[in-house]
PDB file of N, CA and C in Angstrom:
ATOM      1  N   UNK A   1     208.517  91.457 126.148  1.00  0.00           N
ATOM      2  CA  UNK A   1     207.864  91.921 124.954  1.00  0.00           C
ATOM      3  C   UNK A   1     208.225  90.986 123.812  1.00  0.00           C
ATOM      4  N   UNK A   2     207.377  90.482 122.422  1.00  0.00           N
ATOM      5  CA  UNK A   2     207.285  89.927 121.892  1.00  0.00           C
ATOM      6  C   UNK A   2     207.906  90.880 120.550  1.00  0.00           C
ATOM      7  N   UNK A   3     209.137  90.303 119.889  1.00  0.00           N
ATOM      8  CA  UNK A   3     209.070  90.993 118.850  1.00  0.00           C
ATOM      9  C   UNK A   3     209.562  90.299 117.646  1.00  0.00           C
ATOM     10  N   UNK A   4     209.202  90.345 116.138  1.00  0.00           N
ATOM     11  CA  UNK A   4     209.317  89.353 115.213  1.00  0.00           C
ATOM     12  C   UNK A   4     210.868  89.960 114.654  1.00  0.00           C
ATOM     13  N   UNK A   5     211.970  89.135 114.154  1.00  0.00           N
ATOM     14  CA  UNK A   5     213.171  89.230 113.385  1.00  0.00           C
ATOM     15  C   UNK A   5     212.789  89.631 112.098  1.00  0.00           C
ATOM     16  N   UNK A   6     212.825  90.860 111.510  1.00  0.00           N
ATOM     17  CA  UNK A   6     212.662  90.903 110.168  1.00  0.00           C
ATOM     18  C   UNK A   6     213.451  90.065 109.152  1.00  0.00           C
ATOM     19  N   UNK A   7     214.753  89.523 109.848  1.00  0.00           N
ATOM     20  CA  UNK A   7     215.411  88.848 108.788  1.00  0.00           C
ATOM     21  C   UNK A   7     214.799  87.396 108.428  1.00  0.00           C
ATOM     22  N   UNK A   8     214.698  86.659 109.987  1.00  0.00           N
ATOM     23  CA  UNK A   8     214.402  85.399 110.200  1.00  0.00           C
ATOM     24  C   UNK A   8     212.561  84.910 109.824  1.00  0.00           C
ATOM     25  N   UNK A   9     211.890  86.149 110.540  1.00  0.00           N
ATOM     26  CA  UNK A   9     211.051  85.502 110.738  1.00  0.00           C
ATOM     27  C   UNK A   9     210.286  85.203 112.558  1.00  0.00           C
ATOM     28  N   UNK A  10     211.673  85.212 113.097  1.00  0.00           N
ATOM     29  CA  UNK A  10     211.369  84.062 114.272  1.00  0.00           C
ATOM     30  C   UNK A  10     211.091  85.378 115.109  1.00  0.00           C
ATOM     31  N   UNK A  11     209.964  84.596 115.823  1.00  0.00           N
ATOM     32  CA  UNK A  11     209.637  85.316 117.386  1.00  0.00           C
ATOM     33  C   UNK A  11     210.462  85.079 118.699  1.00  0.00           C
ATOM     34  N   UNK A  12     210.849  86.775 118.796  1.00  0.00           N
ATOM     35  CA  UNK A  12     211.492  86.935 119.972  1.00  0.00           C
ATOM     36  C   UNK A  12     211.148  87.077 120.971  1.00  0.00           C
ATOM     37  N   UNK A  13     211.581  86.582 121.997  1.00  0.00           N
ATOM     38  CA  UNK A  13     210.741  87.488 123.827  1.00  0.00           C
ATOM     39  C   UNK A  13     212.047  88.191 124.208  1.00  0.00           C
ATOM     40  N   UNK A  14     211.863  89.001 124.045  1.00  0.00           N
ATOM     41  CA  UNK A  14     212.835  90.172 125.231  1.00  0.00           C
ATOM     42  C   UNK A  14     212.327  91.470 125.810  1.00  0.00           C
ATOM     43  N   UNK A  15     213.298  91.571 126.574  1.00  0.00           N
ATOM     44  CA  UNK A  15     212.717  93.171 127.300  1.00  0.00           C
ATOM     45  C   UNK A  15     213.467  94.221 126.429  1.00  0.00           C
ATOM     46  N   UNK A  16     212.340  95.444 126.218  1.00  0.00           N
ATOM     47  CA  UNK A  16     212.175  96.470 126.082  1.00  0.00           C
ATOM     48  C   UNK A  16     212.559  97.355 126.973  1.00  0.00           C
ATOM     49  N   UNK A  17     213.014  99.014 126.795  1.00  0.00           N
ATOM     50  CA  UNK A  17     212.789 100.189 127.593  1.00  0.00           C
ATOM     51  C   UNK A  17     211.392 100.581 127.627  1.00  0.00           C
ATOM     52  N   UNK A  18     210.221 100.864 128.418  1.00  0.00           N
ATOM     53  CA  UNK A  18     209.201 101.444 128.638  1.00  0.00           C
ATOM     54  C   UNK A  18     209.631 103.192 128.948  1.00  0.00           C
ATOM     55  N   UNK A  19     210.263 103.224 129.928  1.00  0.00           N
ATOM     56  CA  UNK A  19     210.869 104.577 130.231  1.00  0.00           C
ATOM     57  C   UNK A  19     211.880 104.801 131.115  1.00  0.00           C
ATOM     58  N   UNK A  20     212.183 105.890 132.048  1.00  0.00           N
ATOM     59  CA  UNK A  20     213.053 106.151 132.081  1.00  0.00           C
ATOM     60  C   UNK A  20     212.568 107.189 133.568  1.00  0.00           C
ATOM     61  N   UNK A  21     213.318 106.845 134.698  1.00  0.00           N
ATOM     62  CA  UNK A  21     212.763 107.679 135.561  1.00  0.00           C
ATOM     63  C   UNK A  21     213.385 107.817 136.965  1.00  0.00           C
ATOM     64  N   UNK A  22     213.651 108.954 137.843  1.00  0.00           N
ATOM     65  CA  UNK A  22     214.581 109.242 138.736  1.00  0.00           C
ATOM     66  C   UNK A  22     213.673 108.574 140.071  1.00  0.00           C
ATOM     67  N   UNK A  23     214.792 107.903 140.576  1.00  0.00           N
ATOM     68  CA  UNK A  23     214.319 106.948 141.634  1.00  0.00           C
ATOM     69  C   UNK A  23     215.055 106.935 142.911  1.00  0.00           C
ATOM     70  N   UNK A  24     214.794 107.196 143.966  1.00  0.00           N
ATOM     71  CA  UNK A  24     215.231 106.566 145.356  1.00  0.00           C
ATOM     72  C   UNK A  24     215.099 104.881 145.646  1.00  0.00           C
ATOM     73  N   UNK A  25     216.200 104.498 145.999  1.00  0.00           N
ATOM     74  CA  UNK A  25     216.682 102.847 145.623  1.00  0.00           C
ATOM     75  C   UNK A  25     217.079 102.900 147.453  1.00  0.00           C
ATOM     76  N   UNK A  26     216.367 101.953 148.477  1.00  0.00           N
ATOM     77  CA  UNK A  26     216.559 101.636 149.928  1.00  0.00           C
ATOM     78  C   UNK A  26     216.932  99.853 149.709  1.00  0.00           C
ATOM     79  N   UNK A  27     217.717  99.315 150.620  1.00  0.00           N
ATOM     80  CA  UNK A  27     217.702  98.107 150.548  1.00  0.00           C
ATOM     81  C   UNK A  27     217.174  98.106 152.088  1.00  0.00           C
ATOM     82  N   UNK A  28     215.590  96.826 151.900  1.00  0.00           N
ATOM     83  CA  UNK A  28     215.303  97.220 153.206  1.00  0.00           C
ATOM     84  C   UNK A  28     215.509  95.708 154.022  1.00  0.00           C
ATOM     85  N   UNK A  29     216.024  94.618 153.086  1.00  0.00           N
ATOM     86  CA  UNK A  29     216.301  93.400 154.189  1.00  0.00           C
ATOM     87  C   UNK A  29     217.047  92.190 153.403  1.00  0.00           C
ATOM     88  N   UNK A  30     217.830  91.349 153.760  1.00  0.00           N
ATOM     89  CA  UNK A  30     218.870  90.241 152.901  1.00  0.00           C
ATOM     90  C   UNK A  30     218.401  89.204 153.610  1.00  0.00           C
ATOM     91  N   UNK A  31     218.410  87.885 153.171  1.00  0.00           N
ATOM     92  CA  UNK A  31     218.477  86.952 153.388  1.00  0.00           C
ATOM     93  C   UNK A  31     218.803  85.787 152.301  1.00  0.00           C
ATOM     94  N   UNK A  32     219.183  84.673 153.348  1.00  0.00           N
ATOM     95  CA  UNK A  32     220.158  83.783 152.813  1.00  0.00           C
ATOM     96  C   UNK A  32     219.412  82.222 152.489  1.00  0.00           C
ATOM     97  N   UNK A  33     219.758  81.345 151.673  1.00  0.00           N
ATOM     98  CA  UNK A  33     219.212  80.338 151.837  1.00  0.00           C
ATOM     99  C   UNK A  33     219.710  79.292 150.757  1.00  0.00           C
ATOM    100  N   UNK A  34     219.600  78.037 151.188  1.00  0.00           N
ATOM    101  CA  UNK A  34     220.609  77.171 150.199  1.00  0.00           C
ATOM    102  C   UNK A  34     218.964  76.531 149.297  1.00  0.00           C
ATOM    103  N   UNK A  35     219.246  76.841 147.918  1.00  0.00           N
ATOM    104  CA  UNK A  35     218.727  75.946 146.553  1.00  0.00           C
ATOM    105  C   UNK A  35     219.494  75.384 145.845  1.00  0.00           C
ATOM    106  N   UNK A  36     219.246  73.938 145.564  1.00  0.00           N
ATOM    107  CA  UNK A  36     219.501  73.326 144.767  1.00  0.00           C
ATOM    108  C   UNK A  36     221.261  73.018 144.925  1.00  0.00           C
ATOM    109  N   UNK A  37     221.085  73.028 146.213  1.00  0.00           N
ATOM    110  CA  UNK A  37     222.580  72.854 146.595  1.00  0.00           C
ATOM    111  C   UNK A  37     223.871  73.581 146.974  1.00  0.00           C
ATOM    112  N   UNK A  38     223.301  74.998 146.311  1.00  0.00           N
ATOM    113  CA  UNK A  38     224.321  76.397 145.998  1.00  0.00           C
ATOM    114  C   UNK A  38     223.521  77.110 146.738  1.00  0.00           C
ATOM    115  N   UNK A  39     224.251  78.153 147.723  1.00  0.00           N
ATOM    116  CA  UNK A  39     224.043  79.016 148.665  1.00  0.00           C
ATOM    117  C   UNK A  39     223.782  80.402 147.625  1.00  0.00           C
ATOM    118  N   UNK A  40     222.690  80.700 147.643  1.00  0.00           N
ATOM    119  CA  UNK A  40     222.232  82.121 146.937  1.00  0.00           C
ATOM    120  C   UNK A  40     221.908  83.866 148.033  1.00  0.00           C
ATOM    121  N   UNK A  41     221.863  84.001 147.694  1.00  0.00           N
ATOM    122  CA  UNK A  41     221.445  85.582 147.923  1.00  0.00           C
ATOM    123  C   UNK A  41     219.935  86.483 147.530  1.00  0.00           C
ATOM    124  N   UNK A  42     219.096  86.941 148.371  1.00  0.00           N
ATOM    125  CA  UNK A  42     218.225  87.895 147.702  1.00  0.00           C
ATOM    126  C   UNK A  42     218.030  88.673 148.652  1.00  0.00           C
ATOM    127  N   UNK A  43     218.003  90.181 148.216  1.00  0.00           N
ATOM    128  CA  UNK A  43     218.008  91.216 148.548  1.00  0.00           C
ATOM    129  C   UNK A  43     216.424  92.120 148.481  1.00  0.00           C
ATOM    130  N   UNK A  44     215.729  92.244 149.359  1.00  0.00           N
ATOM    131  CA  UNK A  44     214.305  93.292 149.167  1.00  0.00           C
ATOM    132  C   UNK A  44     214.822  94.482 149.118  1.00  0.00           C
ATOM    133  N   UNK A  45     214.413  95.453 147.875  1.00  0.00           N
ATOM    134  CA  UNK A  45     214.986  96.553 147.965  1.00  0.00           C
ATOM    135  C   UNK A  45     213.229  97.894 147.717  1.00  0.00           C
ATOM    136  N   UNK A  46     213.682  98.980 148.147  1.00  0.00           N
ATOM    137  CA  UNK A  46     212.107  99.486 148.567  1.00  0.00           C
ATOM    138  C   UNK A  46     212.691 100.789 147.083  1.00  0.00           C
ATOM    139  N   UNK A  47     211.825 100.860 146.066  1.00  0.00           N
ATOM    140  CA  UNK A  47     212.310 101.495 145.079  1.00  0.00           C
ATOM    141  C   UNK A  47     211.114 102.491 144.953  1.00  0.00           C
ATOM    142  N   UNK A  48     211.798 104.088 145.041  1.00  0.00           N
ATOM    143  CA  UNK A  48     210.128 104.939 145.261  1.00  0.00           C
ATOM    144  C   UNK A  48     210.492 105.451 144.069  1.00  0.00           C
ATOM    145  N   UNK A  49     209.387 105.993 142.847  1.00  0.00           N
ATOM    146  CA  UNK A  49     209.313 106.548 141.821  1.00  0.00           C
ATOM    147  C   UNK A  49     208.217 107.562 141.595  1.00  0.00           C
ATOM    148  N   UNK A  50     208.164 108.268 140.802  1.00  0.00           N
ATOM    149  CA  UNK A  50     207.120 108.790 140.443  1.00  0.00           C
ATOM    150  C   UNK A  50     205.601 108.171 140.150  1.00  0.00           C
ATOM    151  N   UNK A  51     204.620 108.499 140.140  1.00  0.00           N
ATOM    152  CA  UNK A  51     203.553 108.160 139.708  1.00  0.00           C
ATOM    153  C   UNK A  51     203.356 107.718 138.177  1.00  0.00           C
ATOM    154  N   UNK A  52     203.064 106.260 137.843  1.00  0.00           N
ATOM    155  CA  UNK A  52     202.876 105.669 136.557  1.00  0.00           C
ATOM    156  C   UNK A  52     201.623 105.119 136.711  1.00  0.00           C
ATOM    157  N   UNK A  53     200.627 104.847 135.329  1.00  0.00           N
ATOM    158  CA  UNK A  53     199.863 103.559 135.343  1.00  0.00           C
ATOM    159  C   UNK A  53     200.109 102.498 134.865  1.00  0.00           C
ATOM    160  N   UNK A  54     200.566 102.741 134.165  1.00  0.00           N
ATOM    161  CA  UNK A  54     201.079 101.430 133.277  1.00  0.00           C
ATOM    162  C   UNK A  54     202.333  99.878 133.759  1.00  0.00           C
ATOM    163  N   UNK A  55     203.000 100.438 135.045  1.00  0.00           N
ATOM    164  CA  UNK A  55     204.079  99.256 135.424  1.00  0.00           C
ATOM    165  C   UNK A  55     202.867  98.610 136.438  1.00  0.00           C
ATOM    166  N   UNK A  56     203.209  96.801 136.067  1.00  0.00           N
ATOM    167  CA  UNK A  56     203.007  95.890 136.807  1.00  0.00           C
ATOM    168  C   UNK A  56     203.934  95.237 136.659  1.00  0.00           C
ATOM    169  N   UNK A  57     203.846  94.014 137.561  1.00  0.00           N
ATOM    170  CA  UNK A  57     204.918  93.403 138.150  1.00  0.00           C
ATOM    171  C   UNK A  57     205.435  92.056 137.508  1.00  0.00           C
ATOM    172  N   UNK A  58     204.946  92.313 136.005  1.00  0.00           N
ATOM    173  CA  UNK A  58     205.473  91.797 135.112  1.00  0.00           C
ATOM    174  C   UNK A  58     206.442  92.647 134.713  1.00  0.00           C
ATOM    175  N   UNK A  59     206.275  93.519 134.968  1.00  0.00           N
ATOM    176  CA  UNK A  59     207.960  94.200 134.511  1.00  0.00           C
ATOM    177  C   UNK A  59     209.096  94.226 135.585  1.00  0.00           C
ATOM    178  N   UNK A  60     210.124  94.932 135.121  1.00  0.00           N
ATOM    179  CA  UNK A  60     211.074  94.887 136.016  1.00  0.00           C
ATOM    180  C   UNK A  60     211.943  96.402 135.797  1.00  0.00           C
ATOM    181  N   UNK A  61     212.589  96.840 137.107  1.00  0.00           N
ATOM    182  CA  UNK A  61     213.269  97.771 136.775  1.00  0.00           C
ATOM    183  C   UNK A  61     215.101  97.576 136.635  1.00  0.00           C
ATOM    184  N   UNK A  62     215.705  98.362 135.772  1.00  0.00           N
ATOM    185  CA  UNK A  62     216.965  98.170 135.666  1.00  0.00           C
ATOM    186  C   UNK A  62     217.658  99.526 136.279  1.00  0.00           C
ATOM    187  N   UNK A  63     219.144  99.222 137.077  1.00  0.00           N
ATOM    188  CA  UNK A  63     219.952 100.217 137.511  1.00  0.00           C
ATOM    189  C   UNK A  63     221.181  99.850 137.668  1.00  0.00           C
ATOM    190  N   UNK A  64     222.358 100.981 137.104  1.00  0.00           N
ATOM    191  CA  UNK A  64     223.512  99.977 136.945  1.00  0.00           C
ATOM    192  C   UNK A  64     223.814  98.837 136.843  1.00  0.00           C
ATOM    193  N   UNK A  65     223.150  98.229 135.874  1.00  0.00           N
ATOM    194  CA  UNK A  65     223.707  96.586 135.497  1.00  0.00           C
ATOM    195  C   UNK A  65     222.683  95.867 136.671  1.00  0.00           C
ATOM    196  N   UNK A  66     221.947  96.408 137.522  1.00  0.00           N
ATOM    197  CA  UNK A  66     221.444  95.289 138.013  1.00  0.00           C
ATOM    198  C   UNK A  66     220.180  95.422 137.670  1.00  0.00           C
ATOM    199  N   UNK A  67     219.479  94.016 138.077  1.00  0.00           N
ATOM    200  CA  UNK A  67     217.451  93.934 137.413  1.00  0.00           C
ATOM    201  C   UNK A  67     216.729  93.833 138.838  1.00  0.00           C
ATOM    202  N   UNK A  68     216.043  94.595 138.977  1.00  0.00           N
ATOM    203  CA  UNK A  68     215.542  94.555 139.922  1.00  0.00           C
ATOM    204  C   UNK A  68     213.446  93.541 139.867  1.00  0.00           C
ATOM    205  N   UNK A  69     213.367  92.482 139.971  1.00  0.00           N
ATOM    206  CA  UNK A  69     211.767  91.990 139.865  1.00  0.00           C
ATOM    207  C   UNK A  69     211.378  92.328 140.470  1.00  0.00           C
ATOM    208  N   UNK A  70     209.865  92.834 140.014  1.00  0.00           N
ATOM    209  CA  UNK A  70     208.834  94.044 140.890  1.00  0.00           C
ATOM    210  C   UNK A  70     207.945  93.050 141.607  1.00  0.00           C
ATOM    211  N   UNK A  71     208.153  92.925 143.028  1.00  0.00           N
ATOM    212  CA  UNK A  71     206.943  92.077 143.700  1.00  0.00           C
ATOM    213  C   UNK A  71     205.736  92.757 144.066  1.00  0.00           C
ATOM    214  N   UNK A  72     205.525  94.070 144.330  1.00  0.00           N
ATOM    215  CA  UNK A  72     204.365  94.740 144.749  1.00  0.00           C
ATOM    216  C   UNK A  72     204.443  96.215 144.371  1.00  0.00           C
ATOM    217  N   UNK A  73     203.609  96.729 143.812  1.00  0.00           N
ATOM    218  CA  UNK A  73     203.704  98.098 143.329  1.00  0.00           C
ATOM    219  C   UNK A  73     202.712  99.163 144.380  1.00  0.00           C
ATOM    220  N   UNK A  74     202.774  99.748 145.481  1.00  0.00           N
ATOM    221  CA  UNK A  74     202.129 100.830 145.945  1.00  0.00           C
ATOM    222  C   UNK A  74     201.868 102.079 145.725  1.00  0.00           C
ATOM    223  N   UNK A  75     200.488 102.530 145.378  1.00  0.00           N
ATOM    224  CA  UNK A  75     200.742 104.020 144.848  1.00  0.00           C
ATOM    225  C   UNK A  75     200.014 104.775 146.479  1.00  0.00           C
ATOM    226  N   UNK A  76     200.985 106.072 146.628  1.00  0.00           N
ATOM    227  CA  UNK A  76     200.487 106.972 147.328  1.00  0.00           C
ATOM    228  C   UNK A  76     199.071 107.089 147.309  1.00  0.00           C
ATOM    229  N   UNK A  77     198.702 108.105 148.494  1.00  0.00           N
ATOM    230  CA  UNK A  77     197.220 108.352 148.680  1.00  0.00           C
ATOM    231  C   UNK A  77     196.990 109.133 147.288  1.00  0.00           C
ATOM    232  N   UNK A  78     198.111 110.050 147.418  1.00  0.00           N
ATOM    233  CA  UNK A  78     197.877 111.307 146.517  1.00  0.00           C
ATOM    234  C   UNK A  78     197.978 110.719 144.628  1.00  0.00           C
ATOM    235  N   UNK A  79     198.027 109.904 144.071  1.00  0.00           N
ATOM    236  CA  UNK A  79     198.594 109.047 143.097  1.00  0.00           C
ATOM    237  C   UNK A  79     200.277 110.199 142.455  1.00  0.00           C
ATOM    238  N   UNK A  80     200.865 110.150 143.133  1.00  0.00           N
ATOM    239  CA  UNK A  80     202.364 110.522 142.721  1.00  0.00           C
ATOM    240  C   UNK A  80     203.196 110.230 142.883  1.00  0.00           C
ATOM    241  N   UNK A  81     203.648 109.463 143.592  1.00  0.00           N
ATOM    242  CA  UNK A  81     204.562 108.574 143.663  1.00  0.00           C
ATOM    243  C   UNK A  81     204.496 107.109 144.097  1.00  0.00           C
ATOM    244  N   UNK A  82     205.177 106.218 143.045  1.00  0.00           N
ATOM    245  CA  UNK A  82     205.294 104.344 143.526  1.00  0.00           C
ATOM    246  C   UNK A  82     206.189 103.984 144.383  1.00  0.00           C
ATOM    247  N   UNK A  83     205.713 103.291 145.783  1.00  0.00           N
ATOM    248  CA  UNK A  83     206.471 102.578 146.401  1.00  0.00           C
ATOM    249  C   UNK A  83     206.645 101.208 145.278  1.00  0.00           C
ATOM    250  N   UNK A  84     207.556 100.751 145.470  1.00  0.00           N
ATOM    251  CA  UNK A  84     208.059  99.459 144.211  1.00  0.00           C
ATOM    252  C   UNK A  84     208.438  98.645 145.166  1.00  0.00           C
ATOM    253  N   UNK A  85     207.846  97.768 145.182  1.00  0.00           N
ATOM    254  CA  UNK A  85     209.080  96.196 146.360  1.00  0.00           C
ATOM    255  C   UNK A  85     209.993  95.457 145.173  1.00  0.00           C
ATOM    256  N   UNK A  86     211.173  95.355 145.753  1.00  0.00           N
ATOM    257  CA  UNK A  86     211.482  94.498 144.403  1.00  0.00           C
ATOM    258  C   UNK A  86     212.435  93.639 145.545  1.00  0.00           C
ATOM    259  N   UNK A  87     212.939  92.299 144.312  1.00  0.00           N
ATOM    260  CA  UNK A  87     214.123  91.545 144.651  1.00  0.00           C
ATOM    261  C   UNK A  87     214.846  91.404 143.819  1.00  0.00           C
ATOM    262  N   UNK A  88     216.244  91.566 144.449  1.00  0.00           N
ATOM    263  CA  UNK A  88     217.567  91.639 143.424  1.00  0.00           C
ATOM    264  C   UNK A  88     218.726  90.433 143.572  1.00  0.00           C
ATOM    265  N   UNK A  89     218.855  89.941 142.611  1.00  0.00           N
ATOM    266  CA  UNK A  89     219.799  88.704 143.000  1.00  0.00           C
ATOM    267  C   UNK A  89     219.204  87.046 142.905  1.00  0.00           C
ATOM    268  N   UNK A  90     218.177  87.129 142.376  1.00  0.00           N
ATOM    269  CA  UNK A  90     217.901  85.834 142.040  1.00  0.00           C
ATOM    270  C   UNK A  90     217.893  85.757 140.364  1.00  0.00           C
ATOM    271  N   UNK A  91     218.245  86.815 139.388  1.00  0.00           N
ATOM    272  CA  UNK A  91     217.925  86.940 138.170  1.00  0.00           C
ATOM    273  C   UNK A  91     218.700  86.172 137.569  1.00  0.00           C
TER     274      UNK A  91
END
């Protein structure tokens, strides 16, 4: 989100809270792989939520200190609850 410094002037990009919402968090697979020389980590984690319209996968979800990036958002047949794909550990 884009937001202006009342003191400065200057335009900011940071993230915002949108909301706030009770979630089942699965980690459903890890893998490993060397970039740029340094051995990293990323984690697919399967994040189910309630039914929203508004998240795409320009956003991201946060939980205890970690960020989770939203790769695919699935909504139920019924529209009530989001399957969320995310990856954790490349942030």
């Amino acid at each position: 989100m884009s937001s202006q410094d009342p003191k400065t002037g200057e335009i900011l990009n940071q993230w915002s809270t949108i909301g706030t919402e009770w979630a089942s968090i699965e980690g459903i697979n890890g893998r490993e792989f060397i970039a740029a020389a340094a051995e990293q980590t990323a984690t697919t984690m399967r994040v189910t939520i309630g039914y929203r319209d508004d998240l795409t996968t320009a956003h991201r979800l946060a939980y205890h200190g970690k960020k989770y990036n939203l790769k695919a958002i699935l909504p139920n047949n019924t529209r009530t609850e989001l399957v969320c794909m995310c990856e954790v550990g490349l942030i």
